[in-house]
Protein backbone atom coordinates (compact mmCIF):
# COMPACT_ATOMS: atom_id res chain seq x y z
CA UNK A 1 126.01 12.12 87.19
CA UNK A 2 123.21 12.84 85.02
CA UNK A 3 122.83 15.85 82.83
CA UNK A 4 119.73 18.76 84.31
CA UNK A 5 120.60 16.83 88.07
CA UNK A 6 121.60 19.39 90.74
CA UNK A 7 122.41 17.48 94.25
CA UNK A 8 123.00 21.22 95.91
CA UNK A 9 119.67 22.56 94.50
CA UNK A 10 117.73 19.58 95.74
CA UNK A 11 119.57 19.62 99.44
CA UNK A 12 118.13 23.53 99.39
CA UNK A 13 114.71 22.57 98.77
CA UNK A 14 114.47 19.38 101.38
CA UNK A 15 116.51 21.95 104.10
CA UNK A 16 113.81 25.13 103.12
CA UNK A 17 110.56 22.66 103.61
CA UNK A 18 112.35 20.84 106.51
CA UNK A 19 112.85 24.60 108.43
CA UNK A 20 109.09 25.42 107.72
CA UNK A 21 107.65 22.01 109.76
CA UNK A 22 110.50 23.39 112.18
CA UNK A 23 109.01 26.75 112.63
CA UNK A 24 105.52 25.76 112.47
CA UNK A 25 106.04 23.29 115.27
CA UNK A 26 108.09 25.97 117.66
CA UNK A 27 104.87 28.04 116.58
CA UNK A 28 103.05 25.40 118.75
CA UNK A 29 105.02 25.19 121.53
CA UNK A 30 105.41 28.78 121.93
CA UNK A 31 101.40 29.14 121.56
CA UNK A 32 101.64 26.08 124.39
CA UNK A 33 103.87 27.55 126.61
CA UNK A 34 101.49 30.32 126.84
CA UNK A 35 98.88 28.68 127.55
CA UNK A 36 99.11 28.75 131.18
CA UNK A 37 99.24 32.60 131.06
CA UNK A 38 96.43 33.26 129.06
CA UNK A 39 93.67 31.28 130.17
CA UNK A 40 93.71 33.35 133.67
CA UNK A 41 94.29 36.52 132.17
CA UNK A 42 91.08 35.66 129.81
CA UNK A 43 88.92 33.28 132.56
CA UNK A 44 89.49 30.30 130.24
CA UNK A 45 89.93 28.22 133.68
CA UNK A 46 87.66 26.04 135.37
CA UNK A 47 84.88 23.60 135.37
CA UNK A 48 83.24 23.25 132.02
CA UNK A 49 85.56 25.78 130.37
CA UNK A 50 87.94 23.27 128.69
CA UNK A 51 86.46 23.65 125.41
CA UNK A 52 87.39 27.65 125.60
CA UNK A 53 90.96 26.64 126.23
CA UNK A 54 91.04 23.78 123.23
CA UNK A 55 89.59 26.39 121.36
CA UNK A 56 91.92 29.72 122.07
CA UNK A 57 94.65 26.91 121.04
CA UNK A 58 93.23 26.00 117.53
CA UNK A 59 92.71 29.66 116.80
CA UNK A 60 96.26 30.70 117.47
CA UNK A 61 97.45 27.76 115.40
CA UNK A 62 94.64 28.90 112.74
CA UNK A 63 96.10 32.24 112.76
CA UNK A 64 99.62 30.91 112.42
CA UNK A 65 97.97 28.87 108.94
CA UNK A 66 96.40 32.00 107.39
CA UNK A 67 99.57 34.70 108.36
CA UNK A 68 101.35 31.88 106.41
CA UNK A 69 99.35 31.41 103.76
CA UNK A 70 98.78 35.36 103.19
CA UNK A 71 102.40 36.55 103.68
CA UNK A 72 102.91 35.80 99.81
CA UNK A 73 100.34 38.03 98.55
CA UNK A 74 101.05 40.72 101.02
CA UNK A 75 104.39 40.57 99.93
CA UNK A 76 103.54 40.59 96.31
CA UNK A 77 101.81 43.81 96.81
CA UNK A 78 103.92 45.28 99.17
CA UNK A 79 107.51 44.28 98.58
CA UNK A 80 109.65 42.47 100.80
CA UNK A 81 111.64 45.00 102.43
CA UNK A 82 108.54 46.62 103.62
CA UNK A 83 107.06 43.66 105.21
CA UNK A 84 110.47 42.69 106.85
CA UNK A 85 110.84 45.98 108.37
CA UNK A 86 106.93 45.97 109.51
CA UNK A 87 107.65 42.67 111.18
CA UNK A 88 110.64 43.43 112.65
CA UNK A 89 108.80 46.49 114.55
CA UNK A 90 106.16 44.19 115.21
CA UNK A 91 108.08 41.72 116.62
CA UNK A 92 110.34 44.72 118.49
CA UNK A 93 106.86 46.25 120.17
């Protein structure tokens, strides 16, 4: 084994970007498995109203991108503990 090389460290990194494509893609079947309860509730069904649907879609999975992308900086200027105990209401409510 070479010197600096750390097997464990790299199997860490490959599992922690592995679990985000996980989570991203249960983010997009959960925003699909909506779908057929939303686009009543917000008259996103029926003739000519497809693009409406295709777009409610991209914007939930747009709003999944920037939550990611922020949730480093809010944390930086926050703290973690904070934002884990804001989500966890959030996600409790």
């Amino acid at each position: 084994m070479e010197r600096g090389y750390n097997r464990g460290f790299i199997w860490k990194i490959c599992l922690v970007a592995a679990m985000g494509g996980l989570l991203f893609g249960y983010d997009w079947v959960v925003i699909g498995g909506a779908k057929p309860f939303y686009e009543p509730f917000f008259g996103l069904v029926g003739e000519g109203k497809a693009w409406l649907a295709g777009w409610a879609m991209s914007s939930a999975l747009a709003g999944c991108l920037a939550g990611a992308l922020l949730s480093g900086a809010i944390t930086d200027w926050l703290g973690r503990k904070k934002i884990l105990v804001g989500a966890a209401v959030l996600f409790t409510v």
